[in-house]
N, C-alpha and C. Protein backbone atom coordinates (compact mmCIF):
# COMPACT_ATOMS: atom_id res chain seq x y z
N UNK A 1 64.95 51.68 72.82
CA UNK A 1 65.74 51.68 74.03
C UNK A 1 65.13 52.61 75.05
N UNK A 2 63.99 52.07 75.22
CA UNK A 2 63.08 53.23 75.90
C UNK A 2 63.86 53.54 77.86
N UNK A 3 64.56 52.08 78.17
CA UNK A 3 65.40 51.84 79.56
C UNK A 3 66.86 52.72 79.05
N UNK A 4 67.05 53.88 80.00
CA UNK A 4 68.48 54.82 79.64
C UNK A 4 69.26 53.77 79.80
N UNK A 5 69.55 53.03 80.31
CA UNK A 5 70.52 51.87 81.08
C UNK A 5 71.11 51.13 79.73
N UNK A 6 70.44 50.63 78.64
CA UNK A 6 70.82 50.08 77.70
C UNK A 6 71.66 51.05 76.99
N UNK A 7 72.67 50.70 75.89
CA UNK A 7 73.62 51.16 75.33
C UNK A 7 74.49 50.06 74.60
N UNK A 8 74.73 50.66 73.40
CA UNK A 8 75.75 49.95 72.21
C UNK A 8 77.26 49.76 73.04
N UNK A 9 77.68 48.38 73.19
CA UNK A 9 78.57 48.60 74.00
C UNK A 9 80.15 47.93 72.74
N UNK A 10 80.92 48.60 72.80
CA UNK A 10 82.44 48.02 71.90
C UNK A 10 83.19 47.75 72.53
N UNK A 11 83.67 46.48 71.90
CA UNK A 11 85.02 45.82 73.17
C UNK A 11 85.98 46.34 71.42
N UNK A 12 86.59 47.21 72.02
CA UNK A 12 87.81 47.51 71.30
C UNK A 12 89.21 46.58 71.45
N UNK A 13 89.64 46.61 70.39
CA UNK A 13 91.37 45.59 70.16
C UNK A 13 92.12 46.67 71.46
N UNK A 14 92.87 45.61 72.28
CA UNK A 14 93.77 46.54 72.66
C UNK A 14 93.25 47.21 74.03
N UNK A 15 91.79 47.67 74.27
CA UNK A 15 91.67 48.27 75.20
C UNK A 15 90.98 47.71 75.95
N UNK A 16 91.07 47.80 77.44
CA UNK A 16 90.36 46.84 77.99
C UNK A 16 88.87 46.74 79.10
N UNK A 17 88.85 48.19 78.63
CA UNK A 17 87.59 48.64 79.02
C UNK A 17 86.82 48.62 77.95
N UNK A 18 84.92 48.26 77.86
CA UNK A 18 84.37 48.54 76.95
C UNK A 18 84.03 50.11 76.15
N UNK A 19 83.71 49.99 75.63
CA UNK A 19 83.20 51.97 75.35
C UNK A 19 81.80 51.92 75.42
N UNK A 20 81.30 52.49 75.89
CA UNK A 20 79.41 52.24 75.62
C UNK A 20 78.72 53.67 75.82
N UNK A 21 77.70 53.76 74.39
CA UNK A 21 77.46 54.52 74.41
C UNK A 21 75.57 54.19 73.90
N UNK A 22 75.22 55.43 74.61
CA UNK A 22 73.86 55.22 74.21
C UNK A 22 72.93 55.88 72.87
N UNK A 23 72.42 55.21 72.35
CA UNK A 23 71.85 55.61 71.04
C UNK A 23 70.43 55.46 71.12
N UNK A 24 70.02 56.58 70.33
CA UNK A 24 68.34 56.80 70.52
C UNK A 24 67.27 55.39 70.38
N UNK A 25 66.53 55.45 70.44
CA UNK A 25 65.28 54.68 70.38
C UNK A 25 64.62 53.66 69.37
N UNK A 26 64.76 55.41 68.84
CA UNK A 26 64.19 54.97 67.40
C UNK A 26 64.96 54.14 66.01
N UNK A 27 66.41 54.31 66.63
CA UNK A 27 67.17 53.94 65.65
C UNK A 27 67.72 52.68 65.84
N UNK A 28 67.76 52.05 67.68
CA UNK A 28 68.60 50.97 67.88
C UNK A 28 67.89 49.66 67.12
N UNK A 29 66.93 49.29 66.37
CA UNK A 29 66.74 48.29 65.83
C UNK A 29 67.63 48.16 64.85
N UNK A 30 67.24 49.17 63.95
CA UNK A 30 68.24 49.06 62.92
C UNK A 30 69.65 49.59 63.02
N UNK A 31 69.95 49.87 64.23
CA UNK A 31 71.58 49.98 64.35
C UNK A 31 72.07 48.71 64.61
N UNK A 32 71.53 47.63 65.01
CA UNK A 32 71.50 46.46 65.82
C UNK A 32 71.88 45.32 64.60
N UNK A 33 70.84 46.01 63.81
CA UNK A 33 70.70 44.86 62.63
C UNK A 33 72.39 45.34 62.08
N UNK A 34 72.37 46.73 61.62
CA UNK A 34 73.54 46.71 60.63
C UNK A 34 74.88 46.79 61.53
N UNK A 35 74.85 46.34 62.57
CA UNK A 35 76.27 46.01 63.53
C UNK A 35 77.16 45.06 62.73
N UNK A 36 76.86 43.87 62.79
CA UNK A 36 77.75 42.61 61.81
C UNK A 36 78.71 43.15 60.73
N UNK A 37 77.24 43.79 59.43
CA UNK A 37 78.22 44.75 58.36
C UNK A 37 79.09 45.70 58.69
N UNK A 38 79.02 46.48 60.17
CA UNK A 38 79.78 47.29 60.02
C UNK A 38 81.12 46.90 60.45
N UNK A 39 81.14 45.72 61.35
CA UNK A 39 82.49 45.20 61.91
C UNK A 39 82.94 44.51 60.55
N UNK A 40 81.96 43.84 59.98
CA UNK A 40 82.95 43.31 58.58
C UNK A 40 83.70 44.29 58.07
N UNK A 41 82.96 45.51 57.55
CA UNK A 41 83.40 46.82 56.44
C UNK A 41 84.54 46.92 57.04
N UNK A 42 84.42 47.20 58.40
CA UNK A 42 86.08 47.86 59.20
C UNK A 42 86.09 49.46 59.05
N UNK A 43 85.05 49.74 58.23
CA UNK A 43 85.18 51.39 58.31
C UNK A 43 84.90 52.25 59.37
N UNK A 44 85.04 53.66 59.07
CA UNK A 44 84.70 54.51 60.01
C UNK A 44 83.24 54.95 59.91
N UNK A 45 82.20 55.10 60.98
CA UNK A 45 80.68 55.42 61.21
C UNK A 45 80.65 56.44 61.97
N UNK A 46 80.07 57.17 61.80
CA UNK A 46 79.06 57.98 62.89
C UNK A 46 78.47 57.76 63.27
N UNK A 47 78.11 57.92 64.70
CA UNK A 47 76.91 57.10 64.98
C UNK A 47 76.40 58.03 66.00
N UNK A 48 74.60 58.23 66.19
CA UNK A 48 74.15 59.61 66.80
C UNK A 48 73.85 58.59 68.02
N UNK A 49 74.18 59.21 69.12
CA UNK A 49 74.05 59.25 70.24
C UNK A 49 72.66 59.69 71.37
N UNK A 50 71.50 59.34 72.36
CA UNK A 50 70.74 59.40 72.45
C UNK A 50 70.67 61.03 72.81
N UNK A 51 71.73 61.68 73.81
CA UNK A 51 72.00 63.15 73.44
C UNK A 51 71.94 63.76 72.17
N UNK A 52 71.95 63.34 71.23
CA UNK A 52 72.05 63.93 70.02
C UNK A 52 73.46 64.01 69.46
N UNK A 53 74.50 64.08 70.38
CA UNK A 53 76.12 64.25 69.46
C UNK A 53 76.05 63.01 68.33
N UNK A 54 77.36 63.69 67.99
CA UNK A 54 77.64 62.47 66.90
C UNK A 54 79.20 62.05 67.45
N UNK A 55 79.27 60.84 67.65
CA UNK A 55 80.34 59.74 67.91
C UNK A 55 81.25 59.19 66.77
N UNK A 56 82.34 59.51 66.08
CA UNK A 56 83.06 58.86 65.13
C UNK A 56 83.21 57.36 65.91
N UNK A 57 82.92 56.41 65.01
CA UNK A 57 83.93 54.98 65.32
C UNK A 57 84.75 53.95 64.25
N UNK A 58 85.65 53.79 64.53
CA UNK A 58 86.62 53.15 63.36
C UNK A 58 86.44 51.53 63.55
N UNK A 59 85.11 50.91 63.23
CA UNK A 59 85.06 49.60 63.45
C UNK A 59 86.02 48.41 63.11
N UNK A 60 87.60 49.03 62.16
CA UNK A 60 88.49 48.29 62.14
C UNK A 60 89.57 47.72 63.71
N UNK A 61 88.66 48.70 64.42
CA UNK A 61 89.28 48.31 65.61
C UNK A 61 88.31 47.68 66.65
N UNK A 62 87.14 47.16 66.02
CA UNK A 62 86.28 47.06 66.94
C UNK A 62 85.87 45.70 67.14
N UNK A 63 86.30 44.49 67.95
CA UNK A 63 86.53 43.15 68.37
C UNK A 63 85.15 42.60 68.45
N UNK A 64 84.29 43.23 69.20
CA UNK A 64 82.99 42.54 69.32
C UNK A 64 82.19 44.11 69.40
N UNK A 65 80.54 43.77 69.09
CA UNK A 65 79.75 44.83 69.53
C UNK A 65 78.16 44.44 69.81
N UNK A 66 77.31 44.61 70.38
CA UNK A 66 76.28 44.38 70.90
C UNK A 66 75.42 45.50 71.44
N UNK A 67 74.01 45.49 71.57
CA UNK A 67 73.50 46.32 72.73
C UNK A 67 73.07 45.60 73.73
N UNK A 68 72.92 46.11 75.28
CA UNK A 68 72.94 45.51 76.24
C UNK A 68 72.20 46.03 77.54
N UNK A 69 71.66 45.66 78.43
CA UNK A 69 71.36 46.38 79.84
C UNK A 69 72.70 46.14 80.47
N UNK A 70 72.63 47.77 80.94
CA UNK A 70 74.00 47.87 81.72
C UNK A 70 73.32 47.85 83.15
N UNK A 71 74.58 47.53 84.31
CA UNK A 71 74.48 47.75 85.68
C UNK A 71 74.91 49.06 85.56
N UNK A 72 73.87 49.78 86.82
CA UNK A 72 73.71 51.39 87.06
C UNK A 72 75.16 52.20 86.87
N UNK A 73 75.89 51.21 87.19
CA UNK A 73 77.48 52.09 87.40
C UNK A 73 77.98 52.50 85.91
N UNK A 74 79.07 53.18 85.91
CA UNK A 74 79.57 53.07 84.72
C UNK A 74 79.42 54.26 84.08
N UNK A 75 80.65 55.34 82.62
CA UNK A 75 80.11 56.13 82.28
C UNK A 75 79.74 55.61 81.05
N UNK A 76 78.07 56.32 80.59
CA UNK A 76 77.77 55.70 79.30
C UNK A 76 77.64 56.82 78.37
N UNK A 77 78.68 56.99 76.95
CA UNK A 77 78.85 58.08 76.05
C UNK A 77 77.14 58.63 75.76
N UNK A 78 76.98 59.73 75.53
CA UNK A 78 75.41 60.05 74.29
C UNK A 78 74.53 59.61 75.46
N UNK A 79 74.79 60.08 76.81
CA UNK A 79 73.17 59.24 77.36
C UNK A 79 72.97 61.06 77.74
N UNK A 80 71.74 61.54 77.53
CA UNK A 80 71.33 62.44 78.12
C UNK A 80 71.90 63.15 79.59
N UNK A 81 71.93 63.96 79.68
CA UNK A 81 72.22 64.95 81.28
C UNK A 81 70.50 64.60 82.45
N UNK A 82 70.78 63.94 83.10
CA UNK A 82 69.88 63.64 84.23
C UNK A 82 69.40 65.04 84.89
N UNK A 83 70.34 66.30 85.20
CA UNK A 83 69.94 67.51 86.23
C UNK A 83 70.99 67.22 87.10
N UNK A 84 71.90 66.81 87.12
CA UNK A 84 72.67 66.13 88.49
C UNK A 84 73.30 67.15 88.28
């Protein structure tokens, strides 16, 4: 995910904004791949963020998930501090 703009985005049950957050580089292949299993499992993940935090998510609540190019707007969780 070398473009900051991309980010794991969750359409949560219930809410009607997405959540999107950005996750490192090196990991979004294989976060990508094990998306499916994790919405099956329904469990709770951690998931590291391209900042480095760590993000709890309870994929029993989690309707759809994907990664994506976002339009510039928008806040995106785990994306690095720009200097702004």
């Amino acid at each position: 995910m070398s473009d900051p703009k991309r980010a794991l985005i969750l359409h949560m049950s219930g809410i009607r904004e997405p959540l999107l957050i950005s996750v490192p580089d090196d990991t979004e292949d294989e976060f990508v791949a094990g998306l499916p299993e994790l919405i099956r499992k329904g469990g709770v993940e951690t998931i590291t963020a391209r900042n480095g935090s760590s993000i709890a998510v309870n994929f029993a609540h989690v309707v759809a998930a994907h990664v994506d190019t976002l339009p510039g707007i928008g806040q995106i969780y785990g994306r690095p501090t720009t200097g702004r």
